[in-house]
Protein backbone atom coordinates (compact mmCIF):
# COMPACT_ATOMS: atom_id res chain seq x y z
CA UNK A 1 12.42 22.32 -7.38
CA UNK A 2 11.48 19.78 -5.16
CA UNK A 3 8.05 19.07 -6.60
CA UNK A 4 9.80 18.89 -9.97
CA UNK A 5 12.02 16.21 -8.84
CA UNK A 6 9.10 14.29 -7.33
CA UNK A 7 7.14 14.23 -9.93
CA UNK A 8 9.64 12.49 -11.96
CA UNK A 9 10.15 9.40 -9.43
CA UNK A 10 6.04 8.86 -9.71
CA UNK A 11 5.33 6.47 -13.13
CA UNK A 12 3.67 7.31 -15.79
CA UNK A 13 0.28 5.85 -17.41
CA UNK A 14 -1.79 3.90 -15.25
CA UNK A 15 0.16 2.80 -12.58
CA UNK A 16 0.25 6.52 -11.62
CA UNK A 17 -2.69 6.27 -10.52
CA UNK A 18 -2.48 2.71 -8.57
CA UNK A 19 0.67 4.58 -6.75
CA UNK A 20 -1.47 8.38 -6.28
CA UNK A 21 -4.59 5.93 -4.96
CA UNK A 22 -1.95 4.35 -2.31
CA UNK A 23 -0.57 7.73 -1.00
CA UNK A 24 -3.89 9.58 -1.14
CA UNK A 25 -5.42 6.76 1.66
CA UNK A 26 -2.48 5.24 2.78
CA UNK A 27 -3.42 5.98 6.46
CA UNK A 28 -6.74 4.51 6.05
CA UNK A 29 -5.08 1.38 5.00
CA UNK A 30 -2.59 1.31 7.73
CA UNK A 31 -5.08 1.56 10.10
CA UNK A 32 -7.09 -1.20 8.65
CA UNK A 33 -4.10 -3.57 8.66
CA UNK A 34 -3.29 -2.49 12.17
CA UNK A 35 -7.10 -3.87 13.17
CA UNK A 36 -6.28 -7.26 11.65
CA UNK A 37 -5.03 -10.06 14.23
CA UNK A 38 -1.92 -10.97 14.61
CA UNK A 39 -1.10 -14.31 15.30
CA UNK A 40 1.03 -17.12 13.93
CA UNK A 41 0.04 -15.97 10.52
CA UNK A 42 1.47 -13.40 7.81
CA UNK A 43 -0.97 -10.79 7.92
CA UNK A 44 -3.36 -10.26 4.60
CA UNK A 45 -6.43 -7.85 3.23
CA UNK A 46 -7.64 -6.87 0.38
CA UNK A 47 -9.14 -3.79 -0.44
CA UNK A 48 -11.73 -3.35 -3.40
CA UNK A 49 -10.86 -1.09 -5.79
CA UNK A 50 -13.28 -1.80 -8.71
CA UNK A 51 -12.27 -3.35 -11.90
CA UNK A 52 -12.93 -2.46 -15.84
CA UNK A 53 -16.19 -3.28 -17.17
CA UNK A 54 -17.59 -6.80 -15.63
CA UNK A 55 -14.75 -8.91 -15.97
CA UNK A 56 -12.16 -7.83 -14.34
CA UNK A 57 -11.88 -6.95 -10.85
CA UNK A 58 -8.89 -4.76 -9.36
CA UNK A 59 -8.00 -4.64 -5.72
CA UNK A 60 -5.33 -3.27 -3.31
CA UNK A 61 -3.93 -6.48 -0.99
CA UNK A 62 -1.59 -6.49 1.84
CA UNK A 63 0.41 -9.24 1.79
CA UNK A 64 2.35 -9.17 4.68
CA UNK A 65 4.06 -12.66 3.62
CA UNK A 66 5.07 -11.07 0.14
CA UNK A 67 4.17 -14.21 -1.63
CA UNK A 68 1.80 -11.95 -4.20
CA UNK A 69 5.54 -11.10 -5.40
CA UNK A 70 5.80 -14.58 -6.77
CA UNK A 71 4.33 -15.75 -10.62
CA UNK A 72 0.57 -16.88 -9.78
CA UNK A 73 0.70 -20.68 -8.97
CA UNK A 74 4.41 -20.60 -7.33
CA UNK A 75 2.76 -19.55 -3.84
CA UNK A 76 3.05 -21.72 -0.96
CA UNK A 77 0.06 -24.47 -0.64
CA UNK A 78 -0.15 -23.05 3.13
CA UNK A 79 -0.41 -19.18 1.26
CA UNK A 80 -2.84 -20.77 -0.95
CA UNK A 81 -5.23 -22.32 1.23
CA UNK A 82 -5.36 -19.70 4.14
CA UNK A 83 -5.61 -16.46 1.88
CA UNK A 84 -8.56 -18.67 -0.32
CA UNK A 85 -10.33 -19.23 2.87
CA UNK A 86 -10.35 -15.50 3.68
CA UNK A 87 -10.97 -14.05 0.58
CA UNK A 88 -13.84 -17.19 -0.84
CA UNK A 89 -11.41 -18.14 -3.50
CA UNK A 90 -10.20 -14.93 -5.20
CA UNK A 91 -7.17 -16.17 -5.81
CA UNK A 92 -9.00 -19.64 -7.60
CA UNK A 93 -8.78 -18.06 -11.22
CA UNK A 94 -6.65 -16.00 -13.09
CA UNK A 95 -4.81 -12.77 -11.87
CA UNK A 96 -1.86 -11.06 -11.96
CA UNK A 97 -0.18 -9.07 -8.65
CA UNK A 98 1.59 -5.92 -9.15
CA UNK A 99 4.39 -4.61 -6.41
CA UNK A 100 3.48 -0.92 -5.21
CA UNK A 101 5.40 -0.78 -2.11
CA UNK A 102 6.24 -2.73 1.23
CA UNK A 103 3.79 -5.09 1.44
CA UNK A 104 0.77 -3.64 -0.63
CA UNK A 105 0.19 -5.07 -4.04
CA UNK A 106 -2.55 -4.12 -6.80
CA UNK A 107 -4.37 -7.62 -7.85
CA UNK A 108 -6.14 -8.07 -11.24
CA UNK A 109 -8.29 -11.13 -11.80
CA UNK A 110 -9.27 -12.25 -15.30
């Protein structure tokens, strides 16, 4: 009964699989996050998760600052700048962010 009811919270198509991807390594991604500094500064990684055929590119990002929640372009200039410098301008073109949960976000770039 239980695993009935569970399976109805996950979503359907292919965000199932964003969220099952998540869950499935989540403590591998913790522990990443947990090796990153922590200083003055929101903490942020991204992790690569391929992409569909050569144009796109999908990843899994921690944004500890929760500004991938916001339209592209309405991110702080200081979210801008210090999240270009550590990724070499992934966030230069176009992409789009999707919210999994907490702070982790699946990123496509166009």
């Amino acid at each position: 009964m239980i695993a009935t009811a569970s399976l109805i919270l996950i979503p359907v198509g292919i965000d199932a699989g964003y969220y099952l991807r998540l869950w499935s390594f989540q403590n591998y991604y913790e522990a990443e996050v947990a090796k990153l500094p922590k200083d003055n500064n929101p903490r942020f990684r991204l992790f690569d998760w391929g992409g569909y055929f050569i144009f796109n590119t999908i990843v899994l990002a921690y944004d500890e600052s929760d500004e991938l929640s916001l339209a592209p372009g309405k991110q702080s200039p200081e979210w801008t700048a210090r999240t270009n410098e550590r990724t070499g301008g992934f966030f230069g073109g176009k992409w789009t962010a999707e919210h999994l949960q907490g702070h982790y976000y699946v990123v496509t770039t166009y």
